[in-house]
N, C-alpha and C. Protein backbone atom coordinates (compact mmCIF):
# COMPACT_ATOMS: atom_id res chain seq x y z
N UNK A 1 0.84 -1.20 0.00
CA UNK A 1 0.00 0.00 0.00
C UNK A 1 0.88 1.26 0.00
N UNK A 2 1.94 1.10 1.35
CA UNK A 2 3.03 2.06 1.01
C UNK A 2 3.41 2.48 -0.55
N UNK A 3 4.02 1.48 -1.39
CA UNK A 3 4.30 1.13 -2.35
C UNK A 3 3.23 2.08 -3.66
N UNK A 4 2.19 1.66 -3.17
CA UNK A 4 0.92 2.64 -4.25
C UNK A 4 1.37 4.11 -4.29
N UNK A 5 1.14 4.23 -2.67
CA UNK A 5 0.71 5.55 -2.33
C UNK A 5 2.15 6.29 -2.96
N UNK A 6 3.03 5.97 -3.22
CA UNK A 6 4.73 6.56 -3.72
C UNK A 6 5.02 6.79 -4.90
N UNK A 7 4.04 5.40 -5.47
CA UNK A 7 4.06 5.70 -7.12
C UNK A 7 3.25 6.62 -7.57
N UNK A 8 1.76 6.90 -7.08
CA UNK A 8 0.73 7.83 -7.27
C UNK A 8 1.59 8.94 -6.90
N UNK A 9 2.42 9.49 -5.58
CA UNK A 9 2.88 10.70 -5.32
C UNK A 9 4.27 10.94 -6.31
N UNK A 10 4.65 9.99 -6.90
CA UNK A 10 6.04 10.25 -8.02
C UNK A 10 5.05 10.98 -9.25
N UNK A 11 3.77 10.11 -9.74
CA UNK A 11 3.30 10.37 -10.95
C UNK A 11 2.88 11.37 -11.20
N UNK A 12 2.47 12.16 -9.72
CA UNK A 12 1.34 13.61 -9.98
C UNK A 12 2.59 14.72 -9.80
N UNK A 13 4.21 14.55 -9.19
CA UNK A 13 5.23 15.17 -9.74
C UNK A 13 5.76 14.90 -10.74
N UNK A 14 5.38 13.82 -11.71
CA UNK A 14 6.10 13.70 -12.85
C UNK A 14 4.49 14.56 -14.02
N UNK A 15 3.55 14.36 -13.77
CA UNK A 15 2.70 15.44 -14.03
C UNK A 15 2.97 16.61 -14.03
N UNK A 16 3.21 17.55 -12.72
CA UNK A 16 3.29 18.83 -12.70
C UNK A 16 4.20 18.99 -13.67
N UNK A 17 5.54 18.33 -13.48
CA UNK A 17 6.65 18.61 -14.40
C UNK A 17 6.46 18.91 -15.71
N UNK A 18 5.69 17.90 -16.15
CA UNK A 18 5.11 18.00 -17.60
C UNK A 18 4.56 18.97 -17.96
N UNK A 19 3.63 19.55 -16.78
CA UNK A 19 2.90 20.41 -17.46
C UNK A 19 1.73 19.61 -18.17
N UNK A 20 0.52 20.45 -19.08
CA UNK A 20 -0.07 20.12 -20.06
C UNK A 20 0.36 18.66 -20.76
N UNK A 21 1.42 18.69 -21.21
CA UNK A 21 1.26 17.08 -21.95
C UNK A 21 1.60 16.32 -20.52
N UNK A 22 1.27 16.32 -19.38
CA UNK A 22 1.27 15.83 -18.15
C UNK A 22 0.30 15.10 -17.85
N UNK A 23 -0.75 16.25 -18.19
CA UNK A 23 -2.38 16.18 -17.79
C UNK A 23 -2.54 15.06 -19.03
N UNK A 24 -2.46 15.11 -20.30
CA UNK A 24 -2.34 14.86 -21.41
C UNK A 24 -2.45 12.82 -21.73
N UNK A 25 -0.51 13.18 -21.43
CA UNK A 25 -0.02 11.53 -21.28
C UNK A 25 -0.52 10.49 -19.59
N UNK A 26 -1.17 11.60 -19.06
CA UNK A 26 -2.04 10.77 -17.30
C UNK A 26 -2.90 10.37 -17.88
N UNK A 27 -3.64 11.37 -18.63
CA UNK A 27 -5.04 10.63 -18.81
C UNK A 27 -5.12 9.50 -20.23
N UNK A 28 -3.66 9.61 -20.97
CA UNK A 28 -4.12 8.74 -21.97
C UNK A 28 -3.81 7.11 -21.45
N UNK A 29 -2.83 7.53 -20.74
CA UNK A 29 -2.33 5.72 -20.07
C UNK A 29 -3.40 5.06 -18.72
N UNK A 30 -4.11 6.40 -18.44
CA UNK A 30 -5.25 5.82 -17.77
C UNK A 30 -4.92 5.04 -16.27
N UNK A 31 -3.06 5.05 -15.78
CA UNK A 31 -2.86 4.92 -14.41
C UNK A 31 -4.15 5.29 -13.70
N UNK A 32 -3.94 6.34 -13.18
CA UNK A 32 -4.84 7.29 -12.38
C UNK A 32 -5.90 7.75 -12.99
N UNK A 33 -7.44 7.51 -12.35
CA UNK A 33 -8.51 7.49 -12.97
C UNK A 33 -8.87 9.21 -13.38
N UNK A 34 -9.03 9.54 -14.59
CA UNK A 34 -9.32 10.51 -15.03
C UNK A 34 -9.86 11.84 -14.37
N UNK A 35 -10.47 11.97 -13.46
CA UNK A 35 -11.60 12.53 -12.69
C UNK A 35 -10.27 13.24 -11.71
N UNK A 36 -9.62 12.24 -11.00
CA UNK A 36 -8.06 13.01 -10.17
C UNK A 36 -7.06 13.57 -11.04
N UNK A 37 -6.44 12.64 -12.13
CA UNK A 37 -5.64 13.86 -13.40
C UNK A 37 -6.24 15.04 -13.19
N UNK A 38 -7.86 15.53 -13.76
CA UNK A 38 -8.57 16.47 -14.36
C UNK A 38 -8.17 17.77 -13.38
N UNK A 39 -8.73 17.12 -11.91
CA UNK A 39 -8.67 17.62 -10.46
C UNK A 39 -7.38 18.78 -10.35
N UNK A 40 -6.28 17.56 -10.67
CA UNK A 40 -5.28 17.72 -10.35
C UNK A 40 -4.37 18.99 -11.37
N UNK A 41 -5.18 19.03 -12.66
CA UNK A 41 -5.08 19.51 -13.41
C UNK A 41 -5.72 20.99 -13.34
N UNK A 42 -6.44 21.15 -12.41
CA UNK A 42 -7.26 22.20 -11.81
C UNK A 42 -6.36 22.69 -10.45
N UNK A 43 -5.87 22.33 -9.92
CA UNK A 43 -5.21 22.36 -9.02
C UNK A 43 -3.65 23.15 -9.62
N UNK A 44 -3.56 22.56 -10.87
CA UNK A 44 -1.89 23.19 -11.33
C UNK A 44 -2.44 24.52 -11.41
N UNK A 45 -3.68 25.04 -12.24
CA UNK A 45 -4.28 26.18 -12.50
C UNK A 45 -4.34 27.18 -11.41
N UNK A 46 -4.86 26.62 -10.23
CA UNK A 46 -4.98 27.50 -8.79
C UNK A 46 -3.69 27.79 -8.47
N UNK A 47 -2.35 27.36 -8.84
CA UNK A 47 -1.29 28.01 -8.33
C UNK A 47 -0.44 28.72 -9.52
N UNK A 48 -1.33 28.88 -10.99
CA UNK A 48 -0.83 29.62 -11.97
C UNK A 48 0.31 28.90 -12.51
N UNK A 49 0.44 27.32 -12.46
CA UNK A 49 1.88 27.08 -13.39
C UNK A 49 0.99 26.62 -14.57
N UNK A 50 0.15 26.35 -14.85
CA UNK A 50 -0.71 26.03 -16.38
C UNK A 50 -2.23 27.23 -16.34
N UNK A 51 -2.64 27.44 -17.25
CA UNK A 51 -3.94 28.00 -17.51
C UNK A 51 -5.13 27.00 -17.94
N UNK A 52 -6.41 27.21 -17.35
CA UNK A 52 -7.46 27.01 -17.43
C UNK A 52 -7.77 25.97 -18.99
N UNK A 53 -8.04 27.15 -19.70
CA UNK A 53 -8.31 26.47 -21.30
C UNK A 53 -7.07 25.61 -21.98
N UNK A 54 -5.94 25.63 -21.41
CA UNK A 54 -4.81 24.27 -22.04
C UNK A 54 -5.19 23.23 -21.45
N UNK A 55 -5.70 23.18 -19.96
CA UNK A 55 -5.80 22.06 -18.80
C UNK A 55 -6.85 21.33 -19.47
N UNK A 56 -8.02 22.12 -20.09
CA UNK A 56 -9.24 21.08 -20.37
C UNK A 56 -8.87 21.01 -21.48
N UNK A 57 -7.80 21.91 -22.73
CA UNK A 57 -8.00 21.38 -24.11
C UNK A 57 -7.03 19.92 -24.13
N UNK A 58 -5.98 19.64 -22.86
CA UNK A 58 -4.92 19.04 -23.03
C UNK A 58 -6.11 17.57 -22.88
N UNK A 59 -6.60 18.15 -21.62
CA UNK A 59 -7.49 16.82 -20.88
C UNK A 59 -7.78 16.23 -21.98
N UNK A 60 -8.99 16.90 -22.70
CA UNK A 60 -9.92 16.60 -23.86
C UNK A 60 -8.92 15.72 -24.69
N UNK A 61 -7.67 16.20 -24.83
CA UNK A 61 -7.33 15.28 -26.02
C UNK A 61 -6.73 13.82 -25.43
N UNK A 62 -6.01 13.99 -24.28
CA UNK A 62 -5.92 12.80 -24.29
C UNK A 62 -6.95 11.72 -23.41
N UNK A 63 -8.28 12.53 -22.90
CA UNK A 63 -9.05 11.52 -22.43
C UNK A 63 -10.11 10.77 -24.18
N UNK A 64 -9.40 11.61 -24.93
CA UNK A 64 -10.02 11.12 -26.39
C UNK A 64 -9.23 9.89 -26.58
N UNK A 65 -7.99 9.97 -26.59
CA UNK A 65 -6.77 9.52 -27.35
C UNK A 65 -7.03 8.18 -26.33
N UNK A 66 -7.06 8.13 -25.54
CA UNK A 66 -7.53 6.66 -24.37
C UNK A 66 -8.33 6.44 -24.71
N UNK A 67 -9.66 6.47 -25.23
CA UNK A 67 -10.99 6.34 -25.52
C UNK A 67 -11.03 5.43 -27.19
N UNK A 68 -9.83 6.01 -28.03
CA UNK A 68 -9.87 5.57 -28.90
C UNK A 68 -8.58 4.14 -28.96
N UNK A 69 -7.70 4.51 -28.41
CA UNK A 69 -6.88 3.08 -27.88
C UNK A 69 -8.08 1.94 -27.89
N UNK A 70 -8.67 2.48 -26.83
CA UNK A 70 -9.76 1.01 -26.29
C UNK A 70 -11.08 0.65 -27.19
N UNK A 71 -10.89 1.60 -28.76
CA UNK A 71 -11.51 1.34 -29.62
C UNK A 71 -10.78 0.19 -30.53
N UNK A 72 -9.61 0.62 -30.57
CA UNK A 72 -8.90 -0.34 -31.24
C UNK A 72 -8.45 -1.23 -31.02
N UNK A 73 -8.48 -1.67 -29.30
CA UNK A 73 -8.29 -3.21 -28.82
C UNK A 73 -9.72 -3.63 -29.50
N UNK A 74 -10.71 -3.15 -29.05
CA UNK A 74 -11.98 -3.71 -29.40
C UNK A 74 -12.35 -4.15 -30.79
N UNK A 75 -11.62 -3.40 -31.52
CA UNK A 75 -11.74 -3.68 -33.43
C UNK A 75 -11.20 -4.61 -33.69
N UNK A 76 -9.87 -4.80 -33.32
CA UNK A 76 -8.60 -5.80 -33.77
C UNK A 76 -8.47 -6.54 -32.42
N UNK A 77 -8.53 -6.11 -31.54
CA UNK A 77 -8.26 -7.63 -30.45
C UNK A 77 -9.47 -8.40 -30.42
N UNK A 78 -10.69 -7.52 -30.32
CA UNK A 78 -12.05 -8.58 -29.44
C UNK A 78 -12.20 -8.50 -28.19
N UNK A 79 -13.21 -8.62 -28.01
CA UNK A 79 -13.71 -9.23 -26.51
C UNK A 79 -12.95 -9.60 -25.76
N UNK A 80 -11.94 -11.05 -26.03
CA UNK A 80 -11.00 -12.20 -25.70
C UNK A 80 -10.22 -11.33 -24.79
N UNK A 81 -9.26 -10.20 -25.85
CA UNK A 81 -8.43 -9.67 -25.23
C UNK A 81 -8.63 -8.77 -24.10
N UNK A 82 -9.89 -7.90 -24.31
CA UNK A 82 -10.22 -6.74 -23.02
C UNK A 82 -10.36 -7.86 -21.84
N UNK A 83 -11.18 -8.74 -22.41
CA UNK A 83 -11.23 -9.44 -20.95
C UNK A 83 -10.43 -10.07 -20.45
N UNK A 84 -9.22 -10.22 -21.12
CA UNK A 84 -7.96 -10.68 -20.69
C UNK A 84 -6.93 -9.55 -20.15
N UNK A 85 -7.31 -8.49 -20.61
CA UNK A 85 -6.04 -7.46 -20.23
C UNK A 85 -6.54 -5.89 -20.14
N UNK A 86 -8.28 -6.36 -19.82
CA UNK A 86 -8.67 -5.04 -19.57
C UNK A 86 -9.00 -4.48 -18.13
N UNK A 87 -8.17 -4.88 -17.28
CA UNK A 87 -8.58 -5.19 -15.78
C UNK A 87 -6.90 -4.02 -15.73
N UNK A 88 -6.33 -4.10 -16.59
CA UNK A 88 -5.04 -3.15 -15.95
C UNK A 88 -5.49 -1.23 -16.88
N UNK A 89 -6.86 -1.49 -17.11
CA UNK A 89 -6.99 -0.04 -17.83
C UNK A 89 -8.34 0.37 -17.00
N UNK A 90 -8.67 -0.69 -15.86
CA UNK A 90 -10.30 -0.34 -15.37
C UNK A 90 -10.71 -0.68 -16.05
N UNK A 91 -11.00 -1.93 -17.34
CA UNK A 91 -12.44 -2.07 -17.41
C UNK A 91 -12.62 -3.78 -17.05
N UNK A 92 -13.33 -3.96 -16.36
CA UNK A 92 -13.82 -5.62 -16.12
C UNK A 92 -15.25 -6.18 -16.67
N UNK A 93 -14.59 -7.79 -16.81
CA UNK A 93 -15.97 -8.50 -17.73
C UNK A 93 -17.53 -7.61 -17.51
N UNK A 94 -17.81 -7.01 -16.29
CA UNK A 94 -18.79 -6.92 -16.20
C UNK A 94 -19.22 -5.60 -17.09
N UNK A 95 -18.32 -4.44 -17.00
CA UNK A 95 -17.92 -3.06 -17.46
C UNK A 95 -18.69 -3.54 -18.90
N UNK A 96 -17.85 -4.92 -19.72
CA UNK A 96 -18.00 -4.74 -20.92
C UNK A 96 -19.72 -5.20 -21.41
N UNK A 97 -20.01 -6.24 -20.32
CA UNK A 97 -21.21 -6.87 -20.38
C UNK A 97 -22.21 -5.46 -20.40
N UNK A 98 -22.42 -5.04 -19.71
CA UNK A 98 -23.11 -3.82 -19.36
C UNK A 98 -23.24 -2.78 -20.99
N UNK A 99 -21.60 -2.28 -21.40
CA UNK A 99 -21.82 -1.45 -22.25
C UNK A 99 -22.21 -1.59 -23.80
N UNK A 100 -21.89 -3.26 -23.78
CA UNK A 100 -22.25 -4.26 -24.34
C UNK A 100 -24.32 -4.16 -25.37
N UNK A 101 -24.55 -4.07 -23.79
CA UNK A 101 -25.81 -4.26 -23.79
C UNK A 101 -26.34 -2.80 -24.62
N UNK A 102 -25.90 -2.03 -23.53
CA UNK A 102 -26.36 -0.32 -23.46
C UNK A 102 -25.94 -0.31 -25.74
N UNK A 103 -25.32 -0.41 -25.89
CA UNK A 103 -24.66 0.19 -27.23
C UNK A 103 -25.59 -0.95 -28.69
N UNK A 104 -26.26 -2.25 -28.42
CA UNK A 104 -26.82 -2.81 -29.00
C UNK A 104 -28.40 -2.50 -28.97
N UNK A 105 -28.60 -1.55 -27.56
CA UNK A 105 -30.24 -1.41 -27.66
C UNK A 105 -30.16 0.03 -27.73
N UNK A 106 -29.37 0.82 -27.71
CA UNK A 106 -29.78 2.09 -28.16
C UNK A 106 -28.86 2.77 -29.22
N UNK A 107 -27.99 2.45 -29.85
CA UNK A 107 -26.86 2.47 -30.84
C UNK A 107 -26.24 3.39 -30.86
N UNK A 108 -25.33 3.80 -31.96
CA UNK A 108 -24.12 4.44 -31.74
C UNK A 108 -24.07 5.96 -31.35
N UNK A 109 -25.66 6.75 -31.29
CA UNK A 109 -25.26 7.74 -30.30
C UNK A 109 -25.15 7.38 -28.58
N UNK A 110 -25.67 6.21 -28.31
CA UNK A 110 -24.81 6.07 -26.79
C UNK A 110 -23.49 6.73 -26.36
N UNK A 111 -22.82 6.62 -27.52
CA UNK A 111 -21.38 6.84 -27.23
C UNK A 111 -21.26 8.24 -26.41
N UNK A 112 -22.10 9.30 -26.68
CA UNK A 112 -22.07 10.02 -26.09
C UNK A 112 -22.72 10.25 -24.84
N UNK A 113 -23.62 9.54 -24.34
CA UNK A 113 -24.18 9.74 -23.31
C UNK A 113 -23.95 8.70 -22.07
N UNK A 114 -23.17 7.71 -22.92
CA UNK A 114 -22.89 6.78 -21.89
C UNK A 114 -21.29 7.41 -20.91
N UNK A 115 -20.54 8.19 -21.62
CA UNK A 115 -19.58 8.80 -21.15
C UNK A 115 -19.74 9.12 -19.61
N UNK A 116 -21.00 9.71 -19.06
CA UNK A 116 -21.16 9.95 -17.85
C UNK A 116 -21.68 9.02 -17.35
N UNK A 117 -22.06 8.11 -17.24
CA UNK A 117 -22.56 6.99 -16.68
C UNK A 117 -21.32 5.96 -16.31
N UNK A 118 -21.61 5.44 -14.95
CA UNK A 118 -20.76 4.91 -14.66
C UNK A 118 -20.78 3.29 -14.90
N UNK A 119 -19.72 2.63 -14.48
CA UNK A 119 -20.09 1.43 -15.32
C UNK A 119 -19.66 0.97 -16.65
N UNK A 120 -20.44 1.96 -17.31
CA UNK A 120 -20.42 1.34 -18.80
C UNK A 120 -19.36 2.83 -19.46
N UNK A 121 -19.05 3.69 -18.54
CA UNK A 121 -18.44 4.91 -19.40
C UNK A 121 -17.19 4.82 -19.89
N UNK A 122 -16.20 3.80 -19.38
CA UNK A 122 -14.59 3.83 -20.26
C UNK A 122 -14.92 2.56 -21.19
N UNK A 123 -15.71 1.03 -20.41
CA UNK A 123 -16.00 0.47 -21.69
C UNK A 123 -16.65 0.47 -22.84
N UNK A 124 -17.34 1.57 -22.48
CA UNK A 124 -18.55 1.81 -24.53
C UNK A 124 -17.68 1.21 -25.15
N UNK A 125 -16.23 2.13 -25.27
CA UNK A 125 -15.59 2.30 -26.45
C UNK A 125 -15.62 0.32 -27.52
N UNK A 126 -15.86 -0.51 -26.13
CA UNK A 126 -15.27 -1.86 -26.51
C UNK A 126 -16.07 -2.48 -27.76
N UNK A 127 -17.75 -2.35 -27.45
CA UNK A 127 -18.59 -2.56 -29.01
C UNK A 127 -18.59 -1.88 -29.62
N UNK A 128 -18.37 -0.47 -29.49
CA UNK A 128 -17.82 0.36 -30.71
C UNK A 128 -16.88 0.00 -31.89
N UNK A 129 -16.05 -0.75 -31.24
CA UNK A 129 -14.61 -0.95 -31.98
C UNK A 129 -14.89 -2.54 -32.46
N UNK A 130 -15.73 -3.24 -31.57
CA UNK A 130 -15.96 -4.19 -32.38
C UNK A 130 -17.09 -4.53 -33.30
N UNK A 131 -18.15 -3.33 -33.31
CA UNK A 131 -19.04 -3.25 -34.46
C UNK A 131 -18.36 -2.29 -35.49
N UNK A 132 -17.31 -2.20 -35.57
CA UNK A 132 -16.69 -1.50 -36.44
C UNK A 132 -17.27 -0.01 -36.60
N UNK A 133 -17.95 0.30 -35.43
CA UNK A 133 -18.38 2.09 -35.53
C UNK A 133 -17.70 3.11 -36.86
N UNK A 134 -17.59 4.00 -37.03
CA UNK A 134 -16.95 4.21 -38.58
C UNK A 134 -16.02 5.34 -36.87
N UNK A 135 -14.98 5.01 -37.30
CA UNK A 135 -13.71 6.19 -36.14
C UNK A 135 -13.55 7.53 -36.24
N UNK A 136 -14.35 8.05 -37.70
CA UNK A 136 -14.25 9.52 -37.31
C UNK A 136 -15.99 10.39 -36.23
N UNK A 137 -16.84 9.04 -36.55
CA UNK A 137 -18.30 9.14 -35.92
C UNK A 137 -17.99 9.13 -34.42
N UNK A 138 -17.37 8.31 -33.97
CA UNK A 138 -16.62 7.57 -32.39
C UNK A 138 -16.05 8.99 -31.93
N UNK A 139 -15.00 9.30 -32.49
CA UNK A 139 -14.32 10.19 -32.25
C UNK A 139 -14.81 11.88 -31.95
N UNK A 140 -16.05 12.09 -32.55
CA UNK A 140 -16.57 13.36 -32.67
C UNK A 140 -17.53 13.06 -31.60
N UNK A 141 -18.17 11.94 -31.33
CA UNK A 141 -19.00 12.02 -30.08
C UNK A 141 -18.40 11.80 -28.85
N UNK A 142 -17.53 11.01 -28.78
CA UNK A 142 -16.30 10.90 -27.96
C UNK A 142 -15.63 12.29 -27.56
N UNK A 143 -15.73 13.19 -28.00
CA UNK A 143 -15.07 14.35 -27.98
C UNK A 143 -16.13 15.24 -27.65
N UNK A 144 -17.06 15.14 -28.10
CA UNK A 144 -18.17 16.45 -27.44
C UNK A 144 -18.84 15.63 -26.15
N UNK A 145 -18.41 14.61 -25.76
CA UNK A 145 -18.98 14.13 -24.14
C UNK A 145 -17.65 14.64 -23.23
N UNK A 146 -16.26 14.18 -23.48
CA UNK A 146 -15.31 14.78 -22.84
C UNK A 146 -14.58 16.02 -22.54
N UNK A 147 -15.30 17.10 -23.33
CA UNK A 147 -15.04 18.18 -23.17
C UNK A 147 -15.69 18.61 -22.18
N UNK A 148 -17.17 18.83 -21.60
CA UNK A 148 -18.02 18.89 -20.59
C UNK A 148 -17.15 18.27 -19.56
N UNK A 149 -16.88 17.14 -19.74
CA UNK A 149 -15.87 16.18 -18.15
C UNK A 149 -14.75 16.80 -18.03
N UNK A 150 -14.12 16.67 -19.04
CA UNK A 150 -12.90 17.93 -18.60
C UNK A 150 -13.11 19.33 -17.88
N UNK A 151 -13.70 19.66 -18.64
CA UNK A 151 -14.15 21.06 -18.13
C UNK A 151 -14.49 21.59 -16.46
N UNK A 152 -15.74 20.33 -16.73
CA UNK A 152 -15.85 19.98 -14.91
C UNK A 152 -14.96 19.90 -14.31
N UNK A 153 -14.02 18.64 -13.83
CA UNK A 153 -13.24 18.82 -13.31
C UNK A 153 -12.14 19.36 -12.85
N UNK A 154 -11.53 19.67 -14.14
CA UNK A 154 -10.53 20.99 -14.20
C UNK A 154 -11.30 22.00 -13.46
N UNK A 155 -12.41 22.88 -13.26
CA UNK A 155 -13.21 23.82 -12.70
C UNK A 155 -13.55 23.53 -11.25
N UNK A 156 -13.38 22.36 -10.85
CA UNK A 156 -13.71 21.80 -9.15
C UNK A 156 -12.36 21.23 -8.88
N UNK A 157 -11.45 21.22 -9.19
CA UNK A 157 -9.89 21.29 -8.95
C UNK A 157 -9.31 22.43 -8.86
N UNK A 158 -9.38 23.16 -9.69
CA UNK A 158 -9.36 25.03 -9.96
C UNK A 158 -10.09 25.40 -8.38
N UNK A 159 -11.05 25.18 -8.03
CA UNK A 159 -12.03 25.91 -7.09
C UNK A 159 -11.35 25.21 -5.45
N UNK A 160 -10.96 24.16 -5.71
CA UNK A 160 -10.66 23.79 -4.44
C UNK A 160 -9.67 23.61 -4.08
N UNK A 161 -8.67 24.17 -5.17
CA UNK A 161 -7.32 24.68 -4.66
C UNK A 161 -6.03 23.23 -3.87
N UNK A 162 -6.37 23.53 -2.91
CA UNK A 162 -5.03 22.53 -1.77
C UNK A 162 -6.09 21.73 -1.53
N UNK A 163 -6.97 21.79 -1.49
CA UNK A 163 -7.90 20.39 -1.00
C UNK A 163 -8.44 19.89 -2.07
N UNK A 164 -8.03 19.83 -3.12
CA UNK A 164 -8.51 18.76 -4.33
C UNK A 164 -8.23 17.78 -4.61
N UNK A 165 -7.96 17.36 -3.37
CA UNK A 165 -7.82 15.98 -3.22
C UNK A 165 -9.28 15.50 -2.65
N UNK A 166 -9.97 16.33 -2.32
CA UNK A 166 -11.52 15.70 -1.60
C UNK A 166 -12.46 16.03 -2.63
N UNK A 167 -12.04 15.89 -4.09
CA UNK A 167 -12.87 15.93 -5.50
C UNK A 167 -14.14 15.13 -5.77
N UNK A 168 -13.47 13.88 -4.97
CA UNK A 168 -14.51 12.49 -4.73
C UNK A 168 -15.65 12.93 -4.12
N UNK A 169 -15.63 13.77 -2.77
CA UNK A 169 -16.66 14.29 -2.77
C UNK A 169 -17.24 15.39 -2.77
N UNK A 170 -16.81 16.21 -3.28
CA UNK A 170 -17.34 17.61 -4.01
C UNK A 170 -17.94 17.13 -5.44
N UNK A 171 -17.48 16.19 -6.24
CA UNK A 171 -18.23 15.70 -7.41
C UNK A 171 -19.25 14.82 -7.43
N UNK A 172 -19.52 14.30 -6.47
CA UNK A 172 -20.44 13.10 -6.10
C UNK A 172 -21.82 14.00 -6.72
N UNK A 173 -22.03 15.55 -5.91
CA UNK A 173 -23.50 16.37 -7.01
C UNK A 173 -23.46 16.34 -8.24
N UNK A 174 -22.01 17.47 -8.40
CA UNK A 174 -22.35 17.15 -10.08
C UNK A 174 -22.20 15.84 -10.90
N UNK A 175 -21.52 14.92 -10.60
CA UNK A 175 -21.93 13.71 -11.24
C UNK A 175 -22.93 13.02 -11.53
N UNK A 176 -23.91 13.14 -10.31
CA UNK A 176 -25.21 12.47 -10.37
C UNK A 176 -26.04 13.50 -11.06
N UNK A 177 -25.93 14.68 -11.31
CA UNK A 177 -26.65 15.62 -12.17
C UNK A 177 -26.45 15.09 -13.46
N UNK A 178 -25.11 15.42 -14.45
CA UNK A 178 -24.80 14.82 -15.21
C UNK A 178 -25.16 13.09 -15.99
N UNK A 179 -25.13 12.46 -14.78
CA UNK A 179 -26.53 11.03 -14.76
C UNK A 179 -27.10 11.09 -15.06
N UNK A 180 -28.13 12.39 -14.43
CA UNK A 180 -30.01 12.29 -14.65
C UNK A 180 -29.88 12.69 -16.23
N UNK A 181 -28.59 13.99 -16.42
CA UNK A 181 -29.07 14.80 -17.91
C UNK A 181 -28.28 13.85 -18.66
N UNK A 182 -27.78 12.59 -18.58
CA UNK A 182 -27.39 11.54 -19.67
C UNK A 182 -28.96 10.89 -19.95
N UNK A 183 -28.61 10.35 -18.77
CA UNK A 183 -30.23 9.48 -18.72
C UNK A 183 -31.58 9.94 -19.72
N UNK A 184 -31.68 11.23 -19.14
CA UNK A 184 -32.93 12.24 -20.29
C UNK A 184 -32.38 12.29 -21.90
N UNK A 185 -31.29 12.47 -21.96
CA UNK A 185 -30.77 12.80 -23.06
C UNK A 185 -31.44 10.69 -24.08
N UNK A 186 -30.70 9.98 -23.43
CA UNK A 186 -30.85 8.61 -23.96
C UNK A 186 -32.32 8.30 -24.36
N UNK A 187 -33.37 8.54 -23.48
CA UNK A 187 -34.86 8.68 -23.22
C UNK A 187 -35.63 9.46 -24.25
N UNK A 188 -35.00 10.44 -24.66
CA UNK A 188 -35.32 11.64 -25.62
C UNK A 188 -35.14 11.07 -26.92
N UNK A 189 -33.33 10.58 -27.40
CA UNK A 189 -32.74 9.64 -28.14
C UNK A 189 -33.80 8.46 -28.55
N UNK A 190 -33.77 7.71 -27.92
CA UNK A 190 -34.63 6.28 -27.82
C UNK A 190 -36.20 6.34 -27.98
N UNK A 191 -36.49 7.45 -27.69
CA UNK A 191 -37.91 7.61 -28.57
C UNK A 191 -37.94 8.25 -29.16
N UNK A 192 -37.15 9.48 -30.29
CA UNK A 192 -36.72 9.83 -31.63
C UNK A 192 -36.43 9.06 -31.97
N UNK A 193 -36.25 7.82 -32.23
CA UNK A 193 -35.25 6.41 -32.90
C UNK A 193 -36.88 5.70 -32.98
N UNK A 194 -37.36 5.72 -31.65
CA UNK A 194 -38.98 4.98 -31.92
C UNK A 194 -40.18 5.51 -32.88
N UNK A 195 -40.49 6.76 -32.54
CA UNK A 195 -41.04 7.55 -33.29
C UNK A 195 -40.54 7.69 -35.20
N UNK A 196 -39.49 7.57 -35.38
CA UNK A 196 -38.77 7.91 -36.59
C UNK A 196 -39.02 6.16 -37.25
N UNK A 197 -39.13 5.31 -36.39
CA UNK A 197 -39.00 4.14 -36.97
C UNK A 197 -40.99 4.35 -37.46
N UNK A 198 -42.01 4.37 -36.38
CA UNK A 198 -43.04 4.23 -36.27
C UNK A 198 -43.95 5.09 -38.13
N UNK A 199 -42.81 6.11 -37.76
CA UNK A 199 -43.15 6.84 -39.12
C UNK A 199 -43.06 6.20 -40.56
N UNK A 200 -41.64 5.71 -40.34
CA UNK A 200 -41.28 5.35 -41.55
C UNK A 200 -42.28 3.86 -42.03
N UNK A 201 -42.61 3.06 -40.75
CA UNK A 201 -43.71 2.13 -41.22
C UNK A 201 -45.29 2.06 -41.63
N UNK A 202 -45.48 3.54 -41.27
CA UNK A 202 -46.60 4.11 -41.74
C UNK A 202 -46.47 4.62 -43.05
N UNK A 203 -45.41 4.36 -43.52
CA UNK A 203 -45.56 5.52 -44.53
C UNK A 203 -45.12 4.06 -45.69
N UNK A 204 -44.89 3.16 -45.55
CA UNK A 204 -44.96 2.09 -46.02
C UNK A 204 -45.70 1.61 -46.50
């Protein structure tokens, strides 16, 4: 445990160091769960060694650039492999079972709304990549869900200064907000998809 806690405190100084491609290369290797990078990345901001809009544009790209990695185990490895070697990136059999499901009954705009949802939000990417999603479609919804998450967090890391380390629970509101307005968003989705189908068989 010692041992954790040394490597986590080497990585968030080998972060600062970095700077921006700090925030960048944390969140693309996916060590440390995104949400503390972001934090932490908000935190460089409150003492003025990075600015605001690099922290979330850096975030954004590489919580993309991870997002699409785990598109491309999913295209070219399969299933086989996440569930063999997706336990060292956070995602487990169940992660995939779940997003699995979510991405076959409401289709490829999930991608964006499943982002905030927990559970199924780092594995979407896995049936994406293995229904062969088209990667510039993935990528653009992938990117307008993580900009909002970046943003957030970087902004409640920013705000809480030396104690952003207690992000876990200062985000616990806005997260579950973000839930309900995924949730509505899918609901809204899923009966435009019903309605649009209902039409087109009437008109048959």
């Amino acid at each position: 445990m010692h041992f954790l806690s040394d490597l986590i405190s080497h990585l968030f100084e080998w972060i600062q160091s970095l700077g921006y491609f700090g925030i960048m290369i944390g969140l693309m290797i996916e060590v440390i769960p995104s949400e503390i990078v972001l934090a932490y990345g908000g935190y460089l901001v409150s003492q003025g060694e990075i600015n605001f809009f690099g922290a979330v544009l850096f975030g954004t790209v590489g919580g993309v650039v991870a997002q699409i990695f785990v598109y491309w185990i999913g295209r070219y490895g399969g299933r086989p492999v996440l569930e063999k070697y997706g336990k060292y990136i956070f995602i487990k059999k169940k992660h995939i079972d779940h997003s699995e499901e979510w991405f076959h009954k409401y289709g490829t705009g999930v991608i964006f709304t499943a982002r905030f949802i927990p559970v199924v939000r780092h594995a979407i990417s896995v049936p994406a990549g293995i229904s062969r999603m088209p990667l510039a479609k993935f990528t653009m919804l992938t990117t307008l869900a993580v900009i909002p998450w970046s943003t957030l967090f970087v902004y409640l890391g920013y705000s809480l200064g030396d104690k952003w380390e207690t992000i876990d629970e200062v985000a616990a509101r806005y997260t579950h907000e973000l839930i309900l307005a995924a949730l509505a968003i899918i609901v809204i989705y899923f009966l435009f998809k019903w309605y649009k189908s209902k039409k087109k068989g009437s008109a048959v």
